[in-house]
C-alpha atoms as a PDB file:
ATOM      1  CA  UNK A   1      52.047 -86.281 -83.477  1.00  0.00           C
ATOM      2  CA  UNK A   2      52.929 -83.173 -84.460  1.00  0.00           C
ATOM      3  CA  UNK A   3      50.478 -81.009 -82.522  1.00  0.00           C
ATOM      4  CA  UNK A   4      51.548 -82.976 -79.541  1.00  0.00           C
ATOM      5  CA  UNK A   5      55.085 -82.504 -79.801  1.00  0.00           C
ATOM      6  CA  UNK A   6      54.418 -78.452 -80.411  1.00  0.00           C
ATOM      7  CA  UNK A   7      52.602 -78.077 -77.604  1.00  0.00           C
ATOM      8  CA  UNK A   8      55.461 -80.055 -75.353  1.00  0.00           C
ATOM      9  CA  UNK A   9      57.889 -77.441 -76.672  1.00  0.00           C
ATOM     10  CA  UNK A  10      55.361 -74.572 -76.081  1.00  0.00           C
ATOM     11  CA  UNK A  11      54.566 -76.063 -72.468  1.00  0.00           C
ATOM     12  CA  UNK A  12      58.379 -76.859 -71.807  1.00  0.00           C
ATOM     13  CA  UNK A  13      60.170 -74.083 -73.229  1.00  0.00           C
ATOM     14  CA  UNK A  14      60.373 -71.590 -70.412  1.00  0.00           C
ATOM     15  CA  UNK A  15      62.106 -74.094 -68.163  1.00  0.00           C
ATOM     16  CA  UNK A  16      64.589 -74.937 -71.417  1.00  0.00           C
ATOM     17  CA  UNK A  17      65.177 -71.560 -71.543  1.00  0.00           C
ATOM     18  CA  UNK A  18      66.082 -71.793 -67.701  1.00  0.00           C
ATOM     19  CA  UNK A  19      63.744 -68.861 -66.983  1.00  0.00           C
ATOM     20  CA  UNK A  20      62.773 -69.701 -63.358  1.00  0.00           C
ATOM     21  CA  UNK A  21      59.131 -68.135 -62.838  1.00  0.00           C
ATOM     22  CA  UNK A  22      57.981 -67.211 -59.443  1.00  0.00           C
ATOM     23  CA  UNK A  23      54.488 -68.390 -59.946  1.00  0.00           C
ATOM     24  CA  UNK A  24      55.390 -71.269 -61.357  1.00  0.00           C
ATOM     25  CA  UNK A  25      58.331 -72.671 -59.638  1.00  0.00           C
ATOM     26  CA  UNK A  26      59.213 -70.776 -56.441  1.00  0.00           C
ATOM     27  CA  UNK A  27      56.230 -69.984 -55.168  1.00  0.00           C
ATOM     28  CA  UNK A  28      55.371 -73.494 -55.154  1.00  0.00           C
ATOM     29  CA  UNK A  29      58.184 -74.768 -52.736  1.00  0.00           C
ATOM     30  CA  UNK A  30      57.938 -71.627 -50.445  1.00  0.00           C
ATOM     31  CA  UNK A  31      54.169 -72.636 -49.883  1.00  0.00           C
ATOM     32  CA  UNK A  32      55.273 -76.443 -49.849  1.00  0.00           C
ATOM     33  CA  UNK A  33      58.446 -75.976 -47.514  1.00  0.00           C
ATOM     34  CA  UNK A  34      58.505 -72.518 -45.758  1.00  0.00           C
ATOM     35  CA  UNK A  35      54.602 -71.537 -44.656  1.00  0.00           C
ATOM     36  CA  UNK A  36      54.686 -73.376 -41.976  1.00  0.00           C
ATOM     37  CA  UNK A  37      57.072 -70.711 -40.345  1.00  0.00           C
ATOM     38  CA  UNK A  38      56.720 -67.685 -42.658  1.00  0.00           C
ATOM     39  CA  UNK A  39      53.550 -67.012 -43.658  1.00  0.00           C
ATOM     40  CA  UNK A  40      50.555 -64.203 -43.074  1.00  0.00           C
ATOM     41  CA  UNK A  41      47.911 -66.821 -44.021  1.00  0.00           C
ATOM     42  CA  UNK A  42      49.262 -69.141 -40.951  1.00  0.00           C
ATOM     43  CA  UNK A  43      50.215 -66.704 -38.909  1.00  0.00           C
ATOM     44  CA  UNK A  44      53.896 -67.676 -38.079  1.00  0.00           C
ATOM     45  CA  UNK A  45      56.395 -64.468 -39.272  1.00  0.00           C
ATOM     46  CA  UNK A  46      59.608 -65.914 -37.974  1.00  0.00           C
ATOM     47  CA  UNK A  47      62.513 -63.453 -38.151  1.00  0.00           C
ATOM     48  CA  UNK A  48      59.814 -61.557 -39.620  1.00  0.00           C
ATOM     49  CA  UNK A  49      60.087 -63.095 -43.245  1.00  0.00           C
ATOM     50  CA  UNK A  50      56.668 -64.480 -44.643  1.00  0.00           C
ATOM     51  CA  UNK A  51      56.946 -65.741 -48.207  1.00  0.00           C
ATOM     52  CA  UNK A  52      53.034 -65.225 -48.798  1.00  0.00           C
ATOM     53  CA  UNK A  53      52.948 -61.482 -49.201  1.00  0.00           C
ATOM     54  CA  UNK A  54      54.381 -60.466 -51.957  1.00  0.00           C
ATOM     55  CA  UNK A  55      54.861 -56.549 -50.735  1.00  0.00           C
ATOM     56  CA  UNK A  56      56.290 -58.026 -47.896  1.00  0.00           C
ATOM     57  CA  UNK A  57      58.843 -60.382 -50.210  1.00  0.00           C
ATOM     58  CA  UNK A  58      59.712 -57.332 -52.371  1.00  0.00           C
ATOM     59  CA  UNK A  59      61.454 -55.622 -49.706  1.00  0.00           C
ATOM     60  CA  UNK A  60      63.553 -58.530 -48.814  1.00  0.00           C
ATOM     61  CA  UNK A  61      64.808 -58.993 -52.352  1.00  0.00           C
ATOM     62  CA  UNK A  62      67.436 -56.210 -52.415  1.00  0.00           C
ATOM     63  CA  UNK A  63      71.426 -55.819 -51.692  1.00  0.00           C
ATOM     64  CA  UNK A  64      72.071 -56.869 -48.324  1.00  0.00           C
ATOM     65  CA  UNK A  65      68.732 -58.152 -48.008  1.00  0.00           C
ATOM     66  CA  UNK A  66      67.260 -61.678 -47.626  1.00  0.00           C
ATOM     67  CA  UNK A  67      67.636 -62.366 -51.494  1.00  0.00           C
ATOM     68  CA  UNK A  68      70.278 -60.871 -53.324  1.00  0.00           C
ATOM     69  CA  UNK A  69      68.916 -60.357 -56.918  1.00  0.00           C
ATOM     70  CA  UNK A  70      71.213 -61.681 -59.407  1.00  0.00           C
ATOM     71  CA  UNK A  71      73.387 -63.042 -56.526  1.00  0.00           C
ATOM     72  CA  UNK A  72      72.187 -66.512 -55.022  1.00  0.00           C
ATOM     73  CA  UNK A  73      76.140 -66.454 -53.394  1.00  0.00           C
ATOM     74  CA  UNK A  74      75.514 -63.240 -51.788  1.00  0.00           C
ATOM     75  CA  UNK A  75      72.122 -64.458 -50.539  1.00  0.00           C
ATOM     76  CA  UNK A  76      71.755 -65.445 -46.971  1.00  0.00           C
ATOM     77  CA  UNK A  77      68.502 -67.123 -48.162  1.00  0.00           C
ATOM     78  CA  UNK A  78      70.530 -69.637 -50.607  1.00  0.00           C
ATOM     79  CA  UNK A  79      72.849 -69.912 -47.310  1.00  0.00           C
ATOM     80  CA  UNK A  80      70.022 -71.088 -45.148  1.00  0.00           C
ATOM     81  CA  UNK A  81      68.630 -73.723 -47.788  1.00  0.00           C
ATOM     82  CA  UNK A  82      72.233 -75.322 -48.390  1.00  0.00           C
ATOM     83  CA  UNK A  83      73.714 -75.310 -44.770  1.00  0.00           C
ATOM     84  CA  UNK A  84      74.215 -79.475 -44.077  1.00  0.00           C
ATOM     85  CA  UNK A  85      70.927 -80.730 -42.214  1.00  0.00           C
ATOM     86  CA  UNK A  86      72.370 -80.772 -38.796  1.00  0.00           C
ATOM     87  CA  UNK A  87      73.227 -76.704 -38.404  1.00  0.00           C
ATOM     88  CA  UNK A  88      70.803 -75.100 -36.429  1.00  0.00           C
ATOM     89  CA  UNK A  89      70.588 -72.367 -39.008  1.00  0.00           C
ATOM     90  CA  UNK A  90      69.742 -74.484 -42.106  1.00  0.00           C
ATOM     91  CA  UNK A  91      66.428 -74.153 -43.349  1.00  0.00           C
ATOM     92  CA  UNK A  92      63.650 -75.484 -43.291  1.00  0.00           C
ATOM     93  CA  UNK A  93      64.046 -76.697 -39.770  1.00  0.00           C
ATOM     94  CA  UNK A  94      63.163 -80.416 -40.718  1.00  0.00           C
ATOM     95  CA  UNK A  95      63.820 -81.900 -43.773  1.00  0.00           C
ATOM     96  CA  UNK A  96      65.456 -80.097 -46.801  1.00  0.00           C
ATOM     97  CA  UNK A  97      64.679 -79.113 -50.617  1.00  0.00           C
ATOM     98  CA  UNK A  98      65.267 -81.260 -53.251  1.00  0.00           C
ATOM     99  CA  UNK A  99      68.500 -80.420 -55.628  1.00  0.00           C
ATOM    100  CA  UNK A 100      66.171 -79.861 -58.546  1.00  0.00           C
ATOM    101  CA  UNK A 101      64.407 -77.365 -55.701  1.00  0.00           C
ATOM    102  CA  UNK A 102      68.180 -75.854 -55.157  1.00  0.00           C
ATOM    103  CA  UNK A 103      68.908 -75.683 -58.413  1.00  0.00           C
ATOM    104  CA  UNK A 104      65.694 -73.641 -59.434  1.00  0.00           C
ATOM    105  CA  UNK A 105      65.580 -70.909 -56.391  1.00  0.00           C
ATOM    106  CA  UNK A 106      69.730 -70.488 -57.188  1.00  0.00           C
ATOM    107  CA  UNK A 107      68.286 -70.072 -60.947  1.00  0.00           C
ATOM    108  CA  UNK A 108      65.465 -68.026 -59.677  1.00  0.00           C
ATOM    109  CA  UNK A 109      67.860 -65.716 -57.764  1.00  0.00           C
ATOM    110  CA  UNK A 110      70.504 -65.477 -60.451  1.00  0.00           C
ATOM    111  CA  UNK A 111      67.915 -64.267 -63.041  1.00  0.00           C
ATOM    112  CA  UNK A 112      67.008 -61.397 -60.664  1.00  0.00           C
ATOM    113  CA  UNK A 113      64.479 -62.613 -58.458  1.00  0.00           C
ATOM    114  CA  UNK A 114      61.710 -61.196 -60.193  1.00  0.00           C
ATOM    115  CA  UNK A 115      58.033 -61.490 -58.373  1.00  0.00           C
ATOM    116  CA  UNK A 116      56.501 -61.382 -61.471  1.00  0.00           C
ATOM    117  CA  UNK A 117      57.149 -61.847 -65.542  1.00  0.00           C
ATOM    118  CA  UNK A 118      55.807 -59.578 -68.478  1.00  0.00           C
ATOM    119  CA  UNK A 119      54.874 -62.095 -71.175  1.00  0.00           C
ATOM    120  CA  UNK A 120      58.190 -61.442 -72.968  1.00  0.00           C
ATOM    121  CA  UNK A 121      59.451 -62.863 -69.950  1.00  0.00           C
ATOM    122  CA  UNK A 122      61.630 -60.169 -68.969  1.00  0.00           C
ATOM    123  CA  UNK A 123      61.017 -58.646 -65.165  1.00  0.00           C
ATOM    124  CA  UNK A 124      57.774 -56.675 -64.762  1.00  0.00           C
ATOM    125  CA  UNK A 125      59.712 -54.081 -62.361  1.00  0.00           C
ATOM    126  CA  UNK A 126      57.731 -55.063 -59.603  1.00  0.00           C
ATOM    127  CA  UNK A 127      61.319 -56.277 -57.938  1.00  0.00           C
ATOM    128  CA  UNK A 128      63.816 -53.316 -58.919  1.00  0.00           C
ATOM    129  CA  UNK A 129      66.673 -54.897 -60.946  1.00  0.00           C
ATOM    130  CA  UNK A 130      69.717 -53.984 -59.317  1.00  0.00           C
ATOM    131  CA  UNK A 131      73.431 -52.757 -60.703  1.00  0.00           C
ATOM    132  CA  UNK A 132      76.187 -54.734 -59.036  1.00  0.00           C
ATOM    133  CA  UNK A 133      78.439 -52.672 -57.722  1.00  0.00           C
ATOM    134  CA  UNK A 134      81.974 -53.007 -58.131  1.00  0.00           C
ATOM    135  CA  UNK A 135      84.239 -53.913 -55.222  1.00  0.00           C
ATOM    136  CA  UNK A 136      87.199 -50.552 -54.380  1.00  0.00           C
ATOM    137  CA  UNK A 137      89.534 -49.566 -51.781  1.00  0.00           C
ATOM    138  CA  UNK A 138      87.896 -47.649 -48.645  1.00  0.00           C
ATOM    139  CA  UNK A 139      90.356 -46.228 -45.992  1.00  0.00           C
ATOM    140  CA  UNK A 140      89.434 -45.373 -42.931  1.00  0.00           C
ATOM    141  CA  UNK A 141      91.204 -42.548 -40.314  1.00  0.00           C
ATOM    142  CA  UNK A 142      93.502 -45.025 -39.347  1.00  0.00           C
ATOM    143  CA  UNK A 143      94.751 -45.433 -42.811  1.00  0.00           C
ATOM    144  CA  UNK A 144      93.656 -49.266 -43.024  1.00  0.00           C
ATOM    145  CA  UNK A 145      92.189 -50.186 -46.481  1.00  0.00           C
ATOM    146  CA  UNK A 146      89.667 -52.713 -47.404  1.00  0.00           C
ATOM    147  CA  UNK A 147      88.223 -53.986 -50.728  1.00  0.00           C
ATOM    148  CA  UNK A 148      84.655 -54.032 -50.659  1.00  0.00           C
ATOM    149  CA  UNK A 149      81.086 -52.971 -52.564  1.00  0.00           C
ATOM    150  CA  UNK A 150      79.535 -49.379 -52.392  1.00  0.00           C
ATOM    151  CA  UNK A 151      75.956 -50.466 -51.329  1.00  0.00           C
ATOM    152  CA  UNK A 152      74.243 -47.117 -50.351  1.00  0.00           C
ATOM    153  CA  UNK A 153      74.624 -44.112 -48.110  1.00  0.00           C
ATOM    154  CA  UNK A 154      71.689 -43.553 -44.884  1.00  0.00           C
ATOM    155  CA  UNK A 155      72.238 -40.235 -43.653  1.00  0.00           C
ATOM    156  CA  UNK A 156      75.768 -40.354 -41.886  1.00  0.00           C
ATOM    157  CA  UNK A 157      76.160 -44.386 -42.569  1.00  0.00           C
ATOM    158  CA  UNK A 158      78.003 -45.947 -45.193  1.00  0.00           C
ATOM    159  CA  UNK A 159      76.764 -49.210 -46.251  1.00  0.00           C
ATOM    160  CA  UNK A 160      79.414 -51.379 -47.863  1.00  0.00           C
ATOM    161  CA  UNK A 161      79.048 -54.919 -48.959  1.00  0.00           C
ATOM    162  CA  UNK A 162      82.242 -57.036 -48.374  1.00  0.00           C
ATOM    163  CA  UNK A 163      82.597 -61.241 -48.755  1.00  0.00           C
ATOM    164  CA  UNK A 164      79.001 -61.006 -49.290  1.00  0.00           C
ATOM    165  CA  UNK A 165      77.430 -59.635 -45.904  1.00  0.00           C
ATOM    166  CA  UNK A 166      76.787 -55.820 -45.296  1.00  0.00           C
ATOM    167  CA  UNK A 167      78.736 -53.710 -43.069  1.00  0.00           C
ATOM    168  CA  UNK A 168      77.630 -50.179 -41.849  1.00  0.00           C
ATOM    169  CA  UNK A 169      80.579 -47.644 -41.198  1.00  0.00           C
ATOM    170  CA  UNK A 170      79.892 -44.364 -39.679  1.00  0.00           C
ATOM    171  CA  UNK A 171      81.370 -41.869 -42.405  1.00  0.00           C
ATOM    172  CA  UNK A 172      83.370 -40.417 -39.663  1.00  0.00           C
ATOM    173  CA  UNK A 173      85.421 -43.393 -39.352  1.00  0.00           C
ATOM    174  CA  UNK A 174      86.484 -43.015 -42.845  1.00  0.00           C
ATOM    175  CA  UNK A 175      88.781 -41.007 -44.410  1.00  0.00           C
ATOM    176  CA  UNK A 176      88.395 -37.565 -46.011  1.00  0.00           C
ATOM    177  CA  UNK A 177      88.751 -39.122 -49.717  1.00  0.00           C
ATOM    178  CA  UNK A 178      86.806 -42.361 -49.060  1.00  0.00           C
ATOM    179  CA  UNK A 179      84.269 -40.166 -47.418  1.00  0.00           C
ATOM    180  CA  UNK A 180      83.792 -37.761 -50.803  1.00  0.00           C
ATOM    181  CA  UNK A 181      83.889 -41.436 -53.048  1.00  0.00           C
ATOM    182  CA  UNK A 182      80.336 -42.366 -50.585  1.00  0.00           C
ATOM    183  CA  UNK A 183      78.904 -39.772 -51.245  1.00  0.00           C
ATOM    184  CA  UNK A 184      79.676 -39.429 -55.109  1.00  0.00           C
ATOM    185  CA  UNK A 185      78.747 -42.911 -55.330  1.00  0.00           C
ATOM    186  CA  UNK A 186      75.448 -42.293 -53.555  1.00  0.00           C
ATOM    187  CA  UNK A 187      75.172 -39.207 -55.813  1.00  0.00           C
ATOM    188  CA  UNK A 188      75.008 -41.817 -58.951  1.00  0.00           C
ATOM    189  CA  UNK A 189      71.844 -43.406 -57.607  1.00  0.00           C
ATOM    190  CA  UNK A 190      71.554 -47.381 -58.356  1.00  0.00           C
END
């Protein structure tokens, strides 16, 4: 009795802990609910996402990307997967995940979306963990402010991240002091 109920708590614990494990538990409903359209291995690549290779997933799990690590709001993925069954948008196309699916990917997602898990069950650094950035004023010429998320700087682009969804401003829309605050935050690297 004893031996059986230590190996239920050594076979249970991760998902008491509410560490969500990509092998284990996402992987699992992408192949089950999302190959049929985004996969390598079946050759569908709709809106070029496939789930199925993992280089490939890596680069969509980034701010202003696909998945937002450590922000299943800010993903458009959790978006998709909770719009009501009848949007054209919600995903997959027919039929839906379960809530205990829901509940796992928006677990998966909050924890950093990691690909894979060292054994101490802390990110391998295959996905980047990414610093949240916090939301200030930018002006632009015009002298209009808004209240949104340094996200990066791509050559003369600013990328800012406002009610979740990234917006690109040209940095000579902006003014002379927001324009310095890009590119010291850029200068600070993630």
């Amino acid at each position: 009795m004893r031996r059986t109920l230590f190996l239920l708590t050594f076979l249970l614990a991760p998902r008491l802990l509410g560490a969500a494990d990509f092998k284990r538990d996402i992987a699992p409903i992408f192949k089950s609910k999302c190959y049929a359209c985004h996969s390598e291995s079946a050759g569908k690549e709709k809106n070029g996402y496939v789930f199925d290779n993992l280089e490939r997933l890596a680069g969509d799990i980034r701010p202003s990307g696909m998945i937002d690590p450590g922000r299943p709001g800010e993903s458009p993925l959790m978006e998709l997967l909770t719009l009501p069954e009848g949007d054209k948008r919600h995903m997959p196309p027919k039929g839906s995940l379960s809530a205990k699916e829901i509940k796992v990917m928006r677990e998966w997602i909050a924890e950093g979306a990691s690909l894979e898990k060292k054994a101490s069950g802390k990110p391998s650094g295959l996905v980047p963990q990414v610093k949240v950035a916090a939301v200030e004023g930018w002006t632009s010429l015009d002298g209009k402010v808004i209240s949104a998320a340094f996200v990066s700087l791509e050559g003369g682009v600013v990328v800012l991240r406002m009610n979740g969804k990234p917006y690109r401003v040209p940095m000579e829309k902006l003014s002379e002091a927001s324009r310095k605050q890009a590119e010291e935050r850029a200068a600070q690297g993630p």
